[in-house]
PDB file of N, CA and C in Angstrom:
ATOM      1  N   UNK A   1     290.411 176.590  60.170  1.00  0.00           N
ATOM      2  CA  UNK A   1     290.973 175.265  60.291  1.00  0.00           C
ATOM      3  C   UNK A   1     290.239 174.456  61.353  1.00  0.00           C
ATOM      4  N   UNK A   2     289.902 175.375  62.559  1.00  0.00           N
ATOM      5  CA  UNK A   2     289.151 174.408  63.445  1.00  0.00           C
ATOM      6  C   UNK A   2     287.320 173.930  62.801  1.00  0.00           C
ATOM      7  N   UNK A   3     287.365 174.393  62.260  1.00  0.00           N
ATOM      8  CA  UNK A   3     286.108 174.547  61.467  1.00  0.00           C
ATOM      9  C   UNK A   3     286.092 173.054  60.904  1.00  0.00           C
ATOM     10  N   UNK A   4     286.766 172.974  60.221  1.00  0.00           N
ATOM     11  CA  UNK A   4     287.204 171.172  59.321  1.00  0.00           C
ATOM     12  C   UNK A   4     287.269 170.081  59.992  1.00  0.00           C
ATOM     13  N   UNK A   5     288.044 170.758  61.045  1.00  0.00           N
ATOM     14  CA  UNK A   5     288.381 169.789  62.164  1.00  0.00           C
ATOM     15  C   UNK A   5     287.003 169.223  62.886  1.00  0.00           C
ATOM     16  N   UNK A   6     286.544 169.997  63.374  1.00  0.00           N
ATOM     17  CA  UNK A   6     285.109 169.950  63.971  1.00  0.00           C
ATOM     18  C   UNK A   6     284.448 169.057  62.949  1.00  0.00           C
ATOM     19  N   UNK A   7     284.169 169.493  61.610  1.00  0.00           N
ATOM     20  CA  UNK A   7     283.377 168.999  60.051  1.00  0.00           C
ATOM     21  C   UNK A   7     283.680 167.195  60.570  1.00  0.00           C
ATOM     22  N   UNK A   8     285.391 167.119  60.622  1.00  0.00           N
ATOM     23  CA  UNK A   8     285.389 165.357  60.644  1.00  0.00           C
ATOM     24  C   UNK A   8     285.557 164.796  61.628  1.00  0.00           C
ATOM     25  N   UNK A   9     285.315 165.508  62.503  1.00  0.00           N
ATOM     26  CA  UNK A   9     284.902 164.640  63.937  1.00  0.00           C
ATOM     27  C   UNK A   9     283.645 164.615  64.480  1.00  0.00           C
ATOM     28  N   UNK A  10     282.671 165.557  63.369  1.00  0.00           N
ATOM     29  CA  UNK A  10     281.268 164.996  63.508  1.00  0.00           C
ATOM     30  C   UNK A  10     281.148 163.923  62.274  1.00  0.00           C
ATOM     31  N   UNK A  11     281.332 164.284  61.255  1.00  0.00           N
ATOM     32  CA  UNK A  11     281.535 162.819  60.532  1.00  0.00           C
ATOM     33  C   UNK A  11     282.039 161.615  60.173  1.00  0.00           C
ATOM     34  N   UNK A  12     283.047 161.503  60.888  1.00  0.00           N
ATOM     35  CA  UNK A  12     283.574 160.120  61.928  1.00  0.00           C
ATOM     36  C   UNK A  12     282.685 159.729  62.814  1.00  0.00           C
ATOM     37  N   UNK A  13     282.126 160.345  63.867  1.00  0.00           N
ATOM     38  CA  UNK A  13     281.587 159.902  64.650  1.00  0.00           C
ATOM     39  C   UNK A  13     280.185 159.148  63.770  1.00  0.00           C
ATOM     40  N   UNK A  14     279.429 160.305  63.006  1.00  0.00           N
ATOM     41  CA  UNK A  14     278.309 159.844  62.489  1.00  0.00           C
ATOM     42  C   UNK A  14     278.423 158.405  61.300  1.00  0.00           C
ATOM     43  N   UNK A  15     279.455 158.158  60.856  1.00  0.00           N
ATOM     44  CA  UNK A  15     280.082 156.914  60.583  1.00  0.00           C
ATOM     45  C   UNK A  15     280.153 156.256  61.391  1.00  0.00           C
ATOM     46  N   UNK A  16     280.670 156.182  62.747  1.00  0.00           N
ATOM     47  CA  UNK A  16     281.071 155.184  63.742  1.00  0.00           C
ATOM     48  C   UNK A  16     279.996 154.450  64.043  1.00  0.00           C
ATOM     49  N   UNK A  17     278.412 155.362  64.182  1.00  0.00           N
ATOM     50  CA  UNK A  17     277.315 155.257  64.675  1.00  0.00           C
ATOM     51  C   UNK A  17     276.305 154.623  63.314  1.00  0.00           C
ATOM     52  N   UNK A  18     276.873 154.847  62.151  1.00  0.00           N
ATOM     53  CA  UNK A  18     276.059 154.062  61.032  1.00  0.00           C
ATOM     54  C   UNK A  18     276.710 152.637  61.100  1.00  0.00           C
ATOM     55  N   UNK A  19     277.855 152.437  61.465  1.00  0.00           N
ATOM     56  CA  UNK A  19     278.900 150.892  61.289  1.00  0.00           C
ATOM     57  C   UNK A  19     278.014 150.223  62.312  1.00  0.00           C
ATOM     58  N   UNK A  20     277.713 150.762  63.600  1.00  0.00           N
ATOM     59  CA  UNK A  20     277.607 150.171  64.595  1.00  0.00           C
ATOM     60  C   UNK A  20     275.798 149.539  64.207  1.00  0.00           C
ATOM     61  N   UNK A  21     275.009 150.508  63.850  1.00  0.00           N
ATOM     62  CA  UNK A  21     273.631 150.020  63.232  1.00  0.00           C
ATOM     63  C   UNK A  21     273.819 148.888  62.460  1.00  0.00           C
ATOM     64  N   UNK A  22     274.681 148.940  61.067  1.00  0.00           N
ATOM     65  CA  UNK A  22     274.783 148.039  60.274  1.00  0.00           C
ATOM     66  C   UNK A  22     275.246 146.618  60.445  1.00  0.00           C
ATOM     67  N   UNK A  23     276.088 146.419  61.656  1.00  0.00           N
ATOM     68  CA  UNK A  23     276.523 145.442  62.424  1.00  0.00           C
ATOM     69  C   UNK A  23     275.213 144.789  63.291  1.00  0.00           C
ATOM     70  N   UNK A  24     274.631 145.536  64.068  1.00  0.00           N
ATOM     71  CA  UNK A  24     273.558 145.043  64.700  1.00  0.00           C
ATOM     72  C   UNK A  24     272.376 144.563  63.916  1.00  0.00           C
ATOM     73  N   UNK A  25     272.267 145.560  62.761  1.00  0.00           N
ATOM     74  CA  UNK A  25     271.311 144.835  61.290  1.00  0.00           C
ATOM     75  C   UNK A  25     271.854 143.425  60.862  1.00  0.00           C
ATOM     76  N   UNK A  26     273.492 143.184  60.915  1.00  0.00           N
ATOM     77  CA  UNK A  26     273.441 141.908  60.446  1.00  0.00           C
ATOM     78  C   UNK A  26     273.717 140.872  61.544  1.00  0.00           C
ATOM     79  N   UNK A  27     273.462 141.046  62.356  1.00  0.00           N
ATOM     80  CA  UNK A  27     273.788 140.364  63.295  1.00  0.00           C
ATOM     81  C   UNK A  27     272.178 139.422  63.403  1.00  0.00           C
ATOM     82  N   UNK A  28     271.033 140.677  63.053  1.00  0.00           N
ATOM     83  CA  UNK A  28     269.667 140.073  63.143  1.00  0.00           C
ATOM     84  C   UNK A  28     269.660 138.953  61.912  1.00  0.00           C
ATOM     85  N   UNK A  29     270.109 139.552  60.855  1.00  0.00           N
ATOM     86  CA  UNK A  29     269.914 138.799  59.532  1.00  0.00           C
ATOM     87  C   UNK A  29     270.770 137.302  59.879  1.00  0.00           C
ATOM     88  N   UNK A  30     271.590 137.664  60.348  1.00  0.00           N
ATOM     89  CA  UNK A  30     272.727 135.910  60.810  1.00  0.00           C
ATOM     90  C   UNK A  30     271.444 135.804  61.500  1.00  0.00           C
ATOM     91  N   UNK A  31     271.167 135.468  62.494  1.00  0.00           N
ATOM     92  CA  UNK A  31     270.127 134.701  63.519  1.00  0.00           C
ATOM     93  C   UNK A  31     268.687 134.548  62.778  1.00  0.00           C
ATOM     94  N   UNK A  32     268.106 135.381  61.725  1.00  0.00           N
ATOM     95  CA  UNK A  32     267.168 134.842  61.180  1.00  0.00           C
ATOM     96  C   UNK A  32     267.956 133.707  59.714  1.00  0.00           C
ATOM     97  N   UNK A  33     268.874 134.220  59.301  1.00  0.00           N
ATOM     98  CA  UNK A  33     269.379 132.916  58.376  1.00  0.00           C
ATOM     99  C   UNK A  33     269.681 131.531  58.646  1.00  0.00           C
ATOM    100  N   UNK A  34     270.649 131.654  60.272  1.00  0.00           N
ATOM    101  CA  UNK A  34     270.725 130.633  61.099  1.00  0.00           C
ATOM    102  C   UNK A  34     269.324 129.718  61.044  1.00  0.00           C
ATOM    103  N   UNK A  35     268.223 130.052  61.583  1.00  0.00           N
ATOM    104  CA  UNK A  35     266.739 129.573  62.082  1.00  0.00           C
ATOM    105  C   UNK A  35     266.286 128.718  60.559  1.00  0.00           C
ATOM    106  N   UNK A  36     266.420 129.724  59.468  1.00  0.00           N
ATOM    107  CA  UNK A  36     266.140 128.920  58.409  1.00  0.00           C
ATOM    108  C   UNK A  36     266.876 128.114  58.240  1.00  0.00           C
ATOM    109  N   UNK A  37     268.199 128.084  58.129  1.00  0.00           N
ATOM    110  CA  UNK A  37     268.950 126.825  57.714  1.00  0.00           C
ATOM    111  C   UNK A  37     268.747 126.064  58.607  1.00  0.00           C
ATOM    112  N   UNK A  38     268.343 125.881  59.624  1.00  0.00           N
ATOM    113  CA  UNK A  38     267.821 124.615  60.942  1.00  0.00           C
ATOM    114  C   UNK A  38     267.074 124.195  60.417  1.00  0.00           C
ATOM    115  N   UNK A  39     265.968 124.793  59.855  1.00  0.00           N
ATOM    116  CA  UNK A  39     264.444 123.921  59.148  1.00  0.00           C
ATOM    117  C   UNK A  39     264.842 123.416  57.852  1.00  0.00           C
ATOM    118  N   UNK A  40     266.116 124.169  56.872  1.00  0.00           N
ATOM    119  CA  UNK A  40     265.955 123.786  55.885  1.00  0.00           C
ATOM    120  C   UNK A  40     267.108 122.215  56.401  1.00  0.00           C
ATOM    121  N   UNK A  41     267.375 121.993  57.382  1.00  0.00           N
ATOM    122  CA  UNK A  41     268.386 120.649  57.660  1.00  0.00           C
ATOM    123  C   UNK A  41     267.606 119.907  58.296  1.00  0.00           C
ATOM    124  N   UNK A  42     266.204 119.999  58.923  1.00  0.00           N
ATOM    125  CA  UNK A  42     265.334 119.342  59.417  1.00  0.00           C
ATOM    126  C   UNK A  42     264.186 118.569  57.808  1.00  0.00           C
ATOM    127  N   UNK A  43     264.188 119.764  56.994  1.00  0.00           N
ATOM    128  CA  UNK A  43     263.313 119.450  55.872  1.00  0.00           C
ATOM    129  C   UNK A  43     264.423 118.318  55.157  1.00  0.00           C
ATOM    130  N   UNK A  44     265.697 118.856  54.914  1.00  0.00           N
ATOM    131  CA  UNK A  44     266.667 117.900  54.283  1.00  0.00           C
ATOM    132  C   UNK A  44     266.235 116.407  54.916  1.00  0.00           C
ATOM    133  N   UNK A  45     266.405 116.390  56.230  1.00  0.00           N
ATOM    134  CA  UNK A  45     266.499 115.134  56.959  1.00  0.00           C
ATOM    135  C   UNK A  45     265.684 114.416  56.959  1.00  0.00           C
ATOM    136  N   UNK A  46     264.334 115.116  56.969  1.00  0.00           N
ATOM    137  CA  UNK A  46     263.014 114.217  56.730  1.00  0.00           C
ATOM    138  C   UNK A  46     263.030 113.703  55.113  1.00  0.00           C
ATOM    139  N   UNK A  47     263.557 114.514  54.269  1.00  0.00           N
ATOM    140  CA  UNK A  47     263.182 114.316  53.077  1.00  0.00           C
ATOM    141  C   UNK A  47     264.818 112.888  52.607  1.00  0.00           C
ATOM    142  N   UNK A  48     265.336 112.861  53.193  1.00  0.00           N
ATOM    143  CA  UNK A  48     266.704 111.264  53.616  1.00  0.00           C
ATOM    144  C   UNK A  48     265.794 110.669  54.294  1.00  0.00           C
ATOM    145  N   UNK A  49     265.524 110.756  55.270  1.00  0.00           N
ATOM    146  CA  UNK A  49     264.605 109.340  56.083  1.00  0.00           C
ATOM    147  C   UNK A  49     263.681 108.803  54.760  1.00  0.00           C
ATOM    148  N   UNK A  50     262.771 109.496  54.190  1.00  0.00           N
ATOM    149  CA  UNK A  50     261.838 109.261  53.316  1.00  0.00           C
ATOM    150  C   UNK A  50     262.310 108.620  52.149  1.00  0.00           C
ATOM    151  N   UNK A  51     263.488 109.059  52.080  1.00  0.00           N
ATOM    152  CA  UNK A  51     264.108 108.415  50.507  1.00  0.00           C
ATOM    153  C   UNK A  51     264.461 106.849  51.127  1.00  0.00           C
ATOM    154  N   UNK A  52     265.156 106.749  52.042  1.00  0.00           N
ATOM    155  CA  UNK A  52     265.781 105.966  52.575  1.00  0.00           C
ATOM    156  C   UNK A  52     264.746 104.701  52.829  1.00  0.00           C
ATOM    157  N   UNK A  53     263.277 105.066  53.212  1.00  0.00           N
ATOM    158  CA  UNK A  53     261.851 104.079  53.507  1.00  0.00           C
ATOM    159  C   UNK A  53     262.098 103.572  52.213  1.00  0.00           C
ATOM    160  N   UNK A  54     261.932 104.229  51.502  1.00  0.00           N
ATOM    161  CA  UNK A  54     261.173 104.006  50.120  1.00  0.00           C
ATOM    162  C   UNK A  54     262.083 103.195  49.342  1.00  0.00           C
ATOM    163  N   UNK A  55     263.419 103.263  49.369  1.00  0.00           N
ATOM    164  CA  UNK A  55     264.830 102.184  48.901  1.00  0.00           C
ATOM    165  C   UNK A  55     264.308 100.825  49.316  1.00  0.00           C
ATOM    166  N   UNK A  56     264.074 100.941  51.069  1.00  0.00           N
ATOM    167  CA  UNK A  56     264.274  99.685  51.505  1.00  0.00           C
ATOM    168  C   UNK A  56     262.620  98.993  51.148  1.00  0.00           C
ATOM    169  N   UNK A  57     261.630  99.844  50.691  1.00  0.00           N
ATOM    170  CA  UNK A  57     260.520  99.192  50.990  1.00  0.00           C
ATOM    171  C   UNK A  57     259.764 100.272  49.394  1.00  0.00           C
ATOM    172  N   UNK A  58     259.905  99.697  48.695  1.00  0.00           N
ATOM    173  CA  UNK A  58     259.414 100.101  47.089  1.00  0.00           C
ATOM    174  C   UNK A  58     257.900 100.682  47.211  1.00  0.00           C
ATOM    175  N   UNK A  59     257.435  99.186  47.707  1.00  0.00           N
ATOM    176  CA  UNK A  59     255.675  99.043  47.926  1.00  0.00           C
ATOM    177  C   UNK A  59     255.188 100.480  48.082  1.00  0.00           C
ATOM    178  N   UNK A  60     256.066 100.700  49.449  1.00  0.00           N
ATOM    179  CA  UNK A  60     255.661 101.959  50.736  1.00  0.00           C
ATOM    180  C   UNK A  60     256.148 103.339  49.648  1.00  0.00           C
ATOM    181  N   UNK A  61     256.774 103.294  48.888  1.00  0.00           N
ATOM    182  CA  UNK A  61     257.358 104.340  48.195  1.00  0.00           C
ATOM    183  C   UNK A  61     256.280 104.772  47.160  1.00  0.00           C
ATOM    184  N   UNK A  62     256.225 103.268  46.611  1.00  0.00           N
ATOM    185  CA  UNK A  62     254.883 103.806  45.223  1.00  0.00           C
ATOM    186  C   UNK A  62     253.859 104.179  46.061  1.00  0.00           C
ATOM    187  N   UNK A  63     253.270 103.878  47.008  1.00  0.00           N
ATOM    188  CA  UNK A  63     251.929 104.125  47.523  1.00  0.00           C
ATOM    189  C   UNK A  63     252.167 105.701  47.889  1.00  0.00           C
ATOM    190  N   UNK A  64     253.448 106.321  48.314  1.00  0.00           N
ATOM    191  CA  UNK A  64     253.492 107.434  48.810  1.00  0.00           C
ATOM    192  C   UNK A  64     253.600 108.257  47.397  1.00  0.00           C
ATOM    193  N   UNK A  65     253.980 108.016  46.235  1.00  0.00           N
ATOM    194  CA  UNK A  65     253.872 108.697  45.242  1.00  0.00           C
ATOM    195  C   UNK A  65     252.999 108.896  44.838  1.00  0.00           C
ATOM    196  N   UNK A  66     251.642 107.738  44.855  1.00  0.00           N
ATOM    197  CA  UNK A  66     250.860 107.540  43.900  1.00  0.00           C
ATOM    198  C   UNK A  66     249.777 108.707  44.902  1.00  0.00           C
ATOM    199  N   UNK A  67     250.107 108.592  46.203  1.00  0.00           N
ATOM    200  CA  UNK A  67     248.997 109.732  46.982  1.00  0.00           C
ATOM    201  C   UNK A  67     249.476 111.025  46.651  1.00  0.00           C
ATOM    202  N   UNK A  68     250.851 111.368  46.287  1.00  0.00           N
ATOM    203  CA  UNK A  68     251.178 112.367  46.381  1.00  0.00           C
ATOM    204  C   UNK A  68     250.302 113.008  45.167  1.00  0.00           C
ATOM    205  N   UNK A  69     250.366 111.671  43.996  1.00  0.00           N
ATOM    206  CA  UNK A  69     249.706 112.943  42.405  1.00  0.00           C
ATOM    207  C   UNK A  69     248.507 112.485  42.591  1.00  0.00           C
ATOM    208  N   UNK A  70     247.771 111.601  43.560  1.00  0.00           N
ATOM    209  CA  UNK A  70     246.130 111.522  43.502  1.00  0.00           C
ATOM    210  C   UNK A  70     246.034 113.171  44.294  1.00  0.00           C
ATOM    211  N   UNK A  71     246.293 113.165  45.660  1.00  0.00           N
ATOM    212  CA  UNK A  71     246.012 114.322  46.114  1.00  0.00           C
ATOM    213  C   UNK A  71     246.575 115.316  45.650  1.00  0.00           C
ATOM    214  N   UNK A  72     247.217 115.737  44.303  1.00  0.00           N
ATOM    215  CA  UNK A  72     247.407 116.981  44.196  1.00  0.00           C
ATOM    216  C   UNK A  72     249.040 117.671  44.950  1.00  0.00           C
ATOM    217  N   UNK A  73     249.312 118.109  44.427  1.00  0.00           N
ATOM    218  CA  UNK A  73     251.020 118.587  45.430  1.00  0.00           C
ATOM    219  C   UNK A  73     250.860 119.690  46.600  1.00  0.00           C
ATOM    220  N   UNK A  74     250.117 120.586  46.006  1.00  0.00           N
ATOM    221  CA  UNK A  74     249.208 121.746  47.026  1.00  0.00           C
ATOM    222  C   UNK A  74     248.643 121.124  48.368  1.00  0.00           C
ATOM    223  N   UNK A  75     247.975 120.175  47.863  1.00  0.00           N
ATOM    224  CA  UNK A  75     247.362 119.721  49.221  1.00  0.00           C
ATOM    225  C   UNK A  75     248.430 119.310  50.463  1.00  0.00           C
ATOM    226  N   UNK A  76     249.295 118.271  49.684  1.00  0.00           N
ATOM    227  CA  UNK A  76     250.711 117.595  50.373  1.00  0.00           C
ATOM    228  C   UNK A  76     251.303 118.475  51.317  1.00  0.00           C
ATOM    229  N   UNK A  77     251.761 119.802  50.647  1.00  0.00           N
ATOM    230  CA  UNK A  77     252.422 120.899  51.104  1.00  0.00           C
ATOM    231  C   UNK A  77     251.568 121.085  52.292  1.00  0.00           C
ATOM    232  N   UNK A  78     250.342 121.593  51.847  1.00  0.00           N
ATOM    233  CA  UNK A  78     249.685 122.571  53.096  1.00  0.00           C
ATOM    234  C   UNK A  78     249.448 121.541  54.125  1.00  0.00           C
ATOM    235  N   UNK A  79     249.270 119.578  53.384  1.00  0.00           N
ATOM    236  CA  UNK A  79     249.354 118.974  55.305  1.00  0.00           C
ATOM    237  C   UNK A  79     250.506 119.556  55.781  1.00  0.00           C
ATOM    238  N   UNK A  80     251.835 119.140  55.026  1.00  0.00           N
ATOM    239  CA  UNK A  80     253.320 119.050  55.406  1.00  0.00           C
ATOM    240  C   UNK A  80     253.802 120.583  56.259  1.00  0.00           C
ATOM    241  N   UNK A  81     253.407 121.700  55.802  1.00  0.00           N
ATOM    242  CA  UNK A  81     253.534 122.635  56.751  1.00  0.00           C
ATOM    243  C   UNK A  81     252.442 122.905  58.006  1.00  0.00           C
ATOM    244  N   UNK A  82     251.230 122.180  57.716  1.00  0.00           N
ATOM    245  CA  UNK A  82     250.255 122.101  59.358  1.00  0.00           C
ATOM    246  C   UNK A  82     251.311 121.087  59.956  1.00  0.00           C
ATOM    247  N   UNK A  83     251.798 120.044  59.523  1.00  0.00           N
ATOM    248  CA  UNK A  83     252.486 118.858  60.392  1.00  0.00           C
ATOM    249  C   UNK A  83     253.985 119.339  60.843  1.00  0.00           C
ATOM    250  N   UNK A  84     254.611 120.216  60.460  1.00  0.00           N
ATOM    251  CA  UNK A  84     255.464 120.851  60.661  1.00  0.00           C
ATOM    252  C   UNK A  84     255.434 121.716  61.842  1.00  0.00           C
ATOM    253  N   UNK A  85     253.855 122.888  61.624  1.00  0.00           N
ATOM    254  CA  UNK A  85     254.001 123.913  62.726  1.00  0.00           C
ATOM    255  C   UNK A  85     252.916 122.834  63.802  1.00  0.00           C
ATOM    256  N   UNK A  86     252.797 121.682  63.595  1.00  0.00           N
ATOM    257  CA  UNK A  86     252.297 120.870  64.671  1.00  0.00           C
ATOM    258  C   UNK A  86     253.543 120.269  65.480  1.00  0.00           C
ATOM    259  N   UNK A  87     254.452 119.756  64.528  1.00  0.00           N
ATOM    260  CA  UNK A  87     255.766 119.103  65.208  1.00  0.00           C
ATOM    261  C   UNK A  87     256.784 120.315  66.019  1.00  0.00           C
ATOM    262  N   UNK A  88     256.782 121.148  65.471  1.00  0.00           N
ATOM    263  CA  UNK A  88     257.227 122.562  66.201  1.00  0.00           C
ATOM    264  C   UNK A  88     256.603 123.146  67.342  1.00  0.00           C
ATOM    265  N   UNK A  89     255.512 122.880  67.747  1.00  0.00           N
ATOM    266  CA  UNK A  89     254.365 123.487  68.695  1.00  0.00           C
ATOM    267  C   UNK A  89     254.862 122.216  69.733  1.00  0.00           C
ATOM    268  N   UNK A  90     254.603 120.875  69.337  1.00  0.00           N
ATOM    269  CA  UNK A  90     254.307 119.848  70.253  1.00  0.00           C
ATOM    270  C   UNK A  90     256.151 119.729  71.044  1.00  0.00           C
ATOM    271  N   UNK A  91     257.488 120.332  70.044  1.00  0.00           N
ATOM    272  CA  UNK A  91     258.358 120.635  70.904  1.00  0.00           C
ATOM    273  C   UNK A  91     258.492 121.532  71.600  1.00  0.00           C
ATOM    274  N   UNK A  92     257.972 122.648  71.374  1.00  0.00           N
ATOM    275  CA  UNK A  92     257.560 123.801  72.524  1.00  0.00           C
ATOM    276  C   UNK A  92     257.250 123.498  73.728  1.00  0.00           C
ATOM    277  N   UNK A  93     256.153 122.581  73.335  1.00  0.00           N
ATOM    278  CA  UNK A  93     255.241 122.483  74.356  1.00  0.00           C
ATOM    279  C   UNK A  93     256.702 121.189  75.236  1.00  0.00           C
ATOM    280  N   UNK A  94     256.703 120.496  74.719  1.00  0.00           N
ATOM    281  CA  UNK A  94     257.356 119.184  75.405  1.00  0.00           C
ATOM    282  C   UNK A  94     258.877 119.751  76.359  1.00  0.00           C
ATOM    283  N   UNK A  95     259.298 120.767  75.326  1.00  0.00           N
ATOM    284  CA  UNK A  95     260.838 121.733  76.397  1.00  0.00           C
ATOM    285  C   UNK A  95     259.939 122.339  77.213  1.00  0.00           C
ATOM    286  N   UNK A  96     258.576 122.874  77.378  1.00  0.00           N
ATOM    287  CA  UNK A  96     258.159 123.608  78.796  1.00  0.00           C
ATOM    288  C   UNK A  96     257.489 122.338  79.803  1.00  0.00           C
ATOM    289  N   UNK A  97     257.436 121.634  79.267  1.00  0.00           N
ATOM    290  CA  UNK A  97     257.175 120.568  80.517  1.00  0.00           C
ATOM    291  C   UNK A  97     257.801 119.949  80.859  1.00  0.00           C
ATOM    292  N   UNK A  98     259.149 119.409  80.392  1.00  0.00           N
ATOM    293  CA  UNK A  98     259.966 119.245  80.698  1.00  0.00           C
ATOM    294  C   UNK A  98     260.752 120.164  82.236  1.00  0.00           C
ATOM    295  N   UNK A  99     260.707 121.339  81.447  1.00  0.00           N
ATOM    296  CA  UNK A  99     261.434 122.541  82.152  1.00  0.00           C
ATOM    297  C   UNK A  99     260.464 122.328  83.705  1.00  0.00           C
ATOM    298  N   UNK A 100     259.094 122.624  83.556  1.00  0.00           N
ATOM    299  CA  UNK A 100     258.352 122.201  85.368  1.00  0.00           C
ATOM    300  C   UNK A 100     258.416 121.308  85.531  1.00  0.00           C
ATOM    301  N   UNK A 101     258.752 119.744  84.988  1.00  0.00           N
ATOM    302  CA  UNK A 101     258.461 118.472  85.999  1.00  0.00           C
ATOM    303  C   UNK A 101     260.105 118.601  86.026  1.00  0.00           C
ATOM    304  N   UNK A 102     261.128 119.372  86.145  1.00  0.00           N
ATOM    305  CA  UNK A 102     262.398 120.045  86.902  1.00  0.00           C
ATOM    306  C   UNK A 102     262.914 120.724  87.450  1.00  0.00           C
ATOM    307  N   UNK A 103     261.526 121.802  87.728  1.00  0.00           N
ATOM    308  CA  UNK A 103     261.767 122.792  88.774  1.00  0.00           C
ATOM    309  C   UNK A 103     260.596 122.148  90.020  1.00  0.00           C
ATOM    310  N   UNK A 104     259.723 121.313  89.325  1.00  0.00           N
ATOM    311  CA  UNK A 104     258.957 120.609  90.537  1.00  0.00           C
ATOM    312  C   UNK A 104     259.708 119.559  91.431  1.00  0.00           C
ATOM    313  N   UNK A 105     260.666 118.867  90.675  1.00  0.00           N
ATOM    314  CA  UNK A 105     261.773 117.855  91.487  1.00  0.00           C
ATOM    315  C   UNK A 105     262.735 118.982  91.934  1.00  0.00           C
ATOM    316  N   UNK A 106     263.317 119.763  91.852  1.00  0.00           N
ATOM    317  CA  UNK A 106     263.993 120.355  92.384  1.00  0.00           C
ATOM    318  C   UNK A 106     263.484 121.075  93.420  1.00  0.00           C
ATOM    319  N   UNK A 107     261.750 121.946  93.691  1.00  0.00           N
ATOM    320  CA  UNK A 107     261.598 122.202  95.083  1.00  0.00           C
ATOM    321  C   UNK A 107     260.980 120.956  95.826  1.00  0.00           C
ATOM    322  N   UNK A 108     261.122 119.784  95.659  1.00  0.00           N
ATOM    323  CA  UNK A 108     260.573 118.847  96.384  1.00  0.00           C
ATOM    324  C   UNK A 108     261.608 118.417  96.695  1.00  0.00           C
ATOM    325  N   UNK A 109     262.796 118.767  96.222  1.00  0.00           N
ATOM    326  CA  UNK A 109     263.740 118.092  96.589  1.00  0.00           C
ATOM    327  C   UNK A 109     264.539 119.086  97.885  1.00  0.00           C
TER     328      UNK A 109
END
């Protein structure tokens, strides 16, 4: 009988210790889903501003269509993600300088 006993209190435990992995597995998957849905509400938003030009100003709309099928859609994309991991880099960069011209007023201060 102690035999069994022993059996499910190593396999409880070894359950306790798979729950606890699987929790920390999704805990990664929330924070990488989170990150995408930020870009995919940043892509949304740019892609409303753009609709929104193009309502108020036709001209500016056809000209942006008509580049879109002269240049090809491939091309569009691959500026639109360099201009992306450019607009992403240049906020990097802009929160760390930020961050020293505030630790520079703060020891001068």
């Amino acid at each position: 009988m102690g035999n069994h006993q022993e059996r499910l209190a190593l396999r409880r435990q070894a359950l306790l210790l798979k729950i606890q992995a699987e929790r920390s597995l999704m805990t990664i998957h929330c924070k990488d889903f989170k990150q995408s849905m930020g870009m995919a509400d940043v892509a949304a938003g740019l892609l409303g501003k753009a609709g929104q030009i193009a309502r108020q100003r036709p001209l500016l709309g056809g000209i942006a269509i008509a580049a879109i099928l002269v240049l090809k859609p491939r091309r569009i994309f691959s500026f639109a993600k360099s201009a992306l991991l450019g607009w992403e880099t240049w906020r990097s960069v802009a929160t760390i300088v930020q961050r020293m011209r505030a630790d520079a007023i703060d020891i001068s201060n």
